[in-house]
N, C-alpha and C. Protein backbone atom coordinates (compact mmCIF):
# COMPACT_ATOMS: atom_id res chain seq x y z
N UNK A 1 -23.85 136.98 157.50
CA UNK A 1 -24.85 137.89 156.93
C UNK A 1 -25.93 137.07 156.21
N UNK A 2 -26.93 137.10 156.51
CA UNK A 2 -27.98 136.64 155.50
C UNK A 2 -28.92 137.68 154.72
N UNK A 3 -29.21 137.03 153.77
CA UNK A 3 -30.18 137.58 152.35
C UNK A 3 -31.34 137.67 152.83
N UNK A 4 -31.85 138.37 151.71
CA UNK A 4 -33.29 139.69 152.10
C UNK A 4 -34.02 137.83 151.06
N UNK A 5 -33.37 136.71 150.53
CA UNK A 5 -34.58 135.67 150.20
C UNK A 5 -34.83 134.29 151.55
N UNK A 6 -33.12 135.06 152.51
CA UNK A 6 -33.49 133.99 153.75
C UNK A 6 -34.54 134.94 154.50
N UNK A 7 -34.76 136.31 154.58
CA UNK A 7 -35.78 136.91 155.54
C UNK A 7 -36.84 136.37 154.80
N UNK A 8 -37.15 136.43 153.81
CA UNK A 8 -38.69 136.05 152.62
C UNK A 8 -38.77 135.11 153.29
N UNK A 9 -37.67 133.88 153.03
CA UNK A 9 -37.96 132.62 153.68
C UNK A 9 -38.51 132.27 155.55
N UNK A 10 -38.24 133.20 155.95
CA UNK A 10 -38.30 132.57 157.11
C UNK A 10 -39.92 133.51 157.80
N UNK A 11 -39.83 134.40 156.76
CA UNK A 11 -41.45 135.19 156.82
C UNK A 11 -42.92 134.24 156.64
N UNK A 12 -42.25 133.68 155.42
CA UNK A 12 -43.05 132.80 154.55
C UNK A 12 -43.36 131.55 155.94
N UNK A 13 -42.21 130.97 156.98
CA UNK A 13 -42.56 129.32 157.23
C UNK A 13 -43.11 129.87 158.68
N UNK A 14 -42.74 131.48 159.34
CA UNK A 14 -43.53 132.20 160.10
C UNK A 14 -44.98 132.02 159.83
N UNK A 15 -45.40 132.51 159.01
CA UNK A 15 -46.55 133.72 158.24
C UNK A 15 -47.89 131.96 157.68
N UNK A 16 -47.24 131.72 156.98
CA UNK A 16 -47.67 130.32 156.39
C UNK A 16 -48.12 129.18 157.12
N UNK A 17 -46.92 128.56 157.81
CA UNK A 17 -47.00 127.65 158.13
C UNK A 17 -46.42 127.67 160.05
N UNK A 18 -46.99 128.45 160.43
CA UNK A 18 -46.90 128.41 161.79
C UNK A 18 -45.63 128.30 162.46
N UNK A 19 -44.37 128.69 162.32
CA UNK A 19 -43.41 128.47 162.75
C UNK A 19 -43.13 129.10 163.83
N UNK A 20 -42.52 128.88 164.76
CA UNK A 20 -41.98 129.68 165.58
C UNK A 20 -40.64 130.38 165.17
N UNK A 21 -40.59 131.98 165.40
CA UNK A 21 -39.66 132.45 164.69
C UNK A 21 -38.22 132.12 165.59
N UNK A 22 -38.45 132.07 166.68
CA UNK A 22 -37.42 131.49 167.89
C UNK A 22 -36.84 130.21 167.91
N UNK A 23 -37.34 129.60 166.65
CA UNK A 23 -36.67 128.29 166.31
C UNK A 23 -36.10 127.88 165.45
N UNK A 24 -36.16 129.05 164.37
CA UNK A 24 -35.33 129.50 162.98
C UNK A 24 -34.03 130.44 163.26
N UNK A 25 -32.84 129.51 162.74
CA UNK A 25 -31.88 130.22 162.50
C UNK A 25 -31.10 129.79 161.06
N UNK A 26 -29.97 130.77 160.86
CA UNK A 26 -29.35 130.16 159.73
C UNK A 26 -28.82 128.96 159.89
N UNK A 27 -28.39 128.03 160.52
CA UNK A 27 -28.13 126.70 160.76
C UNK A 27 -29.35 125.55 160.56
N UNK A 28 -30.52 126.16 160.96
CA UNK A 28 -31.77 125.06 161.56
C UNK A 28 -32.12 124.46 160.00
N UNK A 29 -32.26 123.25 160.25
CA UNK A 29 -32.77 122.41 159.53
C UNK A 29 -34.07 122.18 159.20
N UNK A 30 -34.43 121.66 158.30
CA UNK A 30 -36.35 121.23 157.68
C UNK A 30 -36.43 120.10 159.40
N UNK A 31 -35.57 119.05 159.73
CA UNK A 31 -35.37 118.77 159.95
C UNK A 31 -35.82 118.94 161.47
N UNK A 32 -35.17 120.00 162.15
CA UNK A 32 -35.12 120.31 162.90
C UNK A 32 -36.36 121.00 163.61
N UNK A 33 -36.79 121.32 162.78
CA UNK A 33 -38.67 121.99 162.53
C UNK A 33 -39.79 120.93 162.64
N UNK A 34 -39.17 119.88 162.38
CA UNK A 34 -39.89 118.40 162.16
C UNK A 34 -40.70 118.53 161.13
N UNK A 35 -40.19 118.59 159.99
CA UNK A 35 -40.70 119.21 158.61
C UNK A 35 -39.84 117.63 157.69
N UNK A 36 -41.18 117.42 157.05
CA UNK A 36 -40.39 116.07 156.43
C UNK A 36 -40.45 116.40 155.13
N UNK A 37 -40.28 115.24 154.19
CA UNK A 37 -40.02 115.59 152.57
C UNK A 37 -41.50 116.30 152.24
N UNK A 38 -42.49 115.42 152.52
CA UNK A 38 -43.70 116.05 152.15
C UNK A 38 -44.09 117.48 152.49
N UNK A 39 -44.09 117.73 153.68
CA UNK A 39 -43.90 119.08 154.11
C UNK A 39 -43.08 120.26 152.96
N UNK A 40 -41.86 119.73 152.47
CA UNK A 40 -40.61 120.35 151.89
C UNK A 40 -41.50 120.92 150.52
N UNK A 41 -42.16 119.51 150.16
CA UNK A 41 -43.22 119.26 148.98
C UNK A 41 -44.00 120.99 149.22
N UNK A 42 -44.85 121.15 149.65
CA UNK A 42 -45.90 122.03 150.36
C UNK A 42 -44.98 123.10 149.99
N UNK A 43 -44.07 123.49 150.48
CA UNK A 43 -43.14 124.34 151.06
C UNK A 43 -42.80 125.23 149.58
N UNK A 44 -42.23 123.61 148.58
CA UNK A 44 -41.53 124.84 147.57
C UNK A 44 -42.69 124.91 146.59
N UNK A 45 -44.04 124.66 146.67
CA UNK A 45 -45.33 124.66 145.92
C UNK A 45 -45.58 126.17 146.40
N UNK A 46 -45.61 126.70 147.57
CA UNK A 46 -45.96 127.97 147.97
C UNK A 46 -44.91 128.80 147.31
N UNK A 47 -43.57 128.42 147.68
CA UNK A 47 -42.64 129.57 146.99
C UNK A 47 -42.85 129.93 145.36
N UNK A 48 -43.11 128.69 145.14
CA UNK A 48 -43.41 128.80 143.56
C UNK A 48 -44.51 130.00 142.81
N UNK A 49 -45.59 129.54 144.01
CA UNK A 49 -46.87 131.12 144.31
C UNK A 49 -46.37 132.19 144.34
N UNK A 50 -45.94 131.89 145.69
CA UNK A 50 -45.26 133.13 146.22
C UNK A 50 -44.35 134.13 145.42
N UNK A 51 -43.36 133.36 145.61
CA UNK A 51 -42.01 134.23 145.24
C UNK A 51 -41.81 134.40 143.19
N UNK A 52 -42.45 133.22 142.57
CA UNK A 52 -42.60 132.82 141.03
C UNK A 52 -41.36 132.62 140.97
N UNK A 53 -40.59 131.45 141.78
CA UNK A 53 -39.66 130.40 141.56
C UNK A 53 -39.80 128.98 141.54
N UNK A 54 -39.66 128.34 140.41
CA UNK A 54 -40.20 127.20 140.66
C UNK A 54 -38.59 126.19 140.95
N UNK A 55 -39.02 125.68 142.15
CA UNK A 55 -37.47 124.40 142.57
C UNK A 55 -38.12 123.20 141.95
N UNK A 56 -37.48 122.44 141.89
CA UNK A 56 -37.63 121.16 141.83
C UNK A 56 -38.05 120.30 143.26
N UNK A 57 -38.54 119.29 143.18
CA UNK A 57 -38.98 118.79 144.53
C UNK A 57 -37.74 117.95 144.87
N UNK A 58 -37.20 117.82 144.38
CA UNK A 58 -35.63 116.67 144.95
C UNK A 58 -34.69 117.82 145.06
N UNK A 59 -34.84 119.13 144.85
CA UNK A 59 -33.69 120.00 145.27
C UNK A 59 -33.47 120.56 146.45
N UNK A 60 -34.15 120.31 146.94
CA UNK A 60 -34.17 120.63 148.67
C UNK A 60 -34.90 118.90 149.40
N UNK A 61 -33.94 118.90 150.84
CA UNK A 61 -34.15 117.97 151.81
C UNK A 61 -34.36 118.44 152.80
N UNK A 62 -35.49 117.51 154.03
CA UNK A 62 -35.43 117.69 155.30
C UNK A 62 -34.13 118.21 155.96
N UNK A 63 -32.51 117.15 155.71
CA UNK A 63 -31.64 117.84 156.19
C UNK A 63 -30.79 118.99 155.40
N UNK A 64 -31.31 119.77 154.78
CA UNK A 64 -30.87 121.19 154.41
C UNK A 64 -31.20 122.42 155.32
N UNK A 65 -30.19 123.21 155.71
CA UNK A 65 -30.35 124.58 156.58
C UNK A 65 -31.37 125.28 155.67
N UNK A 66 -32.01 125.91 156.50
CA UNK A 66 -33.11 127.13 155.85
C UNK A 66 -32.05 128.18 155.16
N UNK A 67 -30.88 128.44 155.23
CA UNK A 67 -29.47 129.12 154.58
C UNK A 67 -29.77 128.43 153.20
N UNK A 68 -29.53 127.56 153.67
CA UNK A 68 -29.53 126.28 151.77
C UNK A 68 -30.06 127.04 150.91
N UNK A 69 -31.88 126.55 151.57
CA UNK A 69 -32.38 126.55 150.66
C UNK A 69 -32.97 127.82 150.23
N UNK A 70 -32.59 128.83 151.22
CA UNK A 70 -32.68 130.42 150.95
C UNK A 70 -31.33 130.75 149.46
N UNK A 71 -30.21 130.51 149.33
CA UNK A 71 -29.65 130.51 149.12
C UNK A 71 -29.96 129.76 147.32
N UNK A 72 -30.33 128.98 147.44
CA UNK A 72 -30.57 127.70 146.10
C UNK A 72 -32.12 128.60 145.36
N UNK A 73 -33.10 129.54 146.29
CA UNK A 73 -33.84 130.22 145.18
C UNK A 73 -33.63 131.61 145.34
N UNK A 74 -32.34 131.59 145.82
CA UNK A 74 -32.09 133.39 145.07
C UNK A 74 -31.29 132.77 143.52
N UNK A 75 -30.22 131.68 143.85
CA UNK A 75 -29.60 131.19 142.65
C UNK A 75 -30.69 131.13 141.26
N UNK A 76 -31.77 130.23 141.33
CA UNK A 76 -32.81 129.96 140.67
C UNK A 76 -33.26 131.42 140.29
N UNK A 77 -34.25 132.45 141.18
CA UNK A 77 -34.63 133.66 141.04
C UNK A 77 -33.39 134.32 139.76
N UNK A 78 -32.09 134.02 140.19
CA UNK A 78 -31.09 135.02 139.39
C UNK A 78 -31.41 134.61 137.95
N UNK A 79 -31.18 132.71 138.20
CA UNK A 79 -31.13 132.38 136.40
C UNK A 79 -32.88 132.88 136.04
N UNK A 80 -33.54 132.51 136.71
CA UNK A 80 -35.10 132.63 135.92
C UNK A 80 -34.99 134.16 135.40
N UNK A 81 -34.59 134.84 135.78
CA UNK A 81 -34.55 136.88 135.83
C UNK A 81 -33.29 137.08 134.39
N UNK A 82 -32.04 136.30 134.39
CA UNK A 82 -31.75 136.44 133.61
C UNK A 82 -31.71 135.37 132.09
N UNK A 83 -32.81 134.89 132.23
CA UNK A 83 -33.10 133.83 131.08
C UNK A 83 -33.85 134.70 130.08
């Protein structure tokens, strides 16, 4: 089952950044997208816009599943919401 922040996520690298949605799954990697650290960089700068979660830039890697890191800013979203 995946989360309504992996659909956000995979709207967002659709919508944003040109993805093909046929190449995103819960397994697929930054990696796999040919998405490197810098890219990752880009990536959680928008969510930060976007979504008003801010990650850290060393908390997500090229080899992390789009699951991960869907997963690592609902965690974040929860603590920021209940801080």
């Amino acid at each position: 089952m995946t989360s309504v922040m992996y659909g956000r996520l995979v709207d967002l690298l659709v919508d944003r950044f040109e993805v093909d949605r046929a190449e995103i799954g819960p397994d697929t990697t930054f990696e796999d997208l040919d998405m490197d650290s810098l890219f990752l960089v880009e990536l959680l700068l928008v969510i930060h816009s976007d979504f008003g979660v801010h990650v850290h830039d060393d908390a997500a890697s090229p080899g992390d599943t789009i699951t991960q890191v869907a997963d690592l800013i609902e965690r974040l979203a929860s603590a920021q919401a209940s801080a």
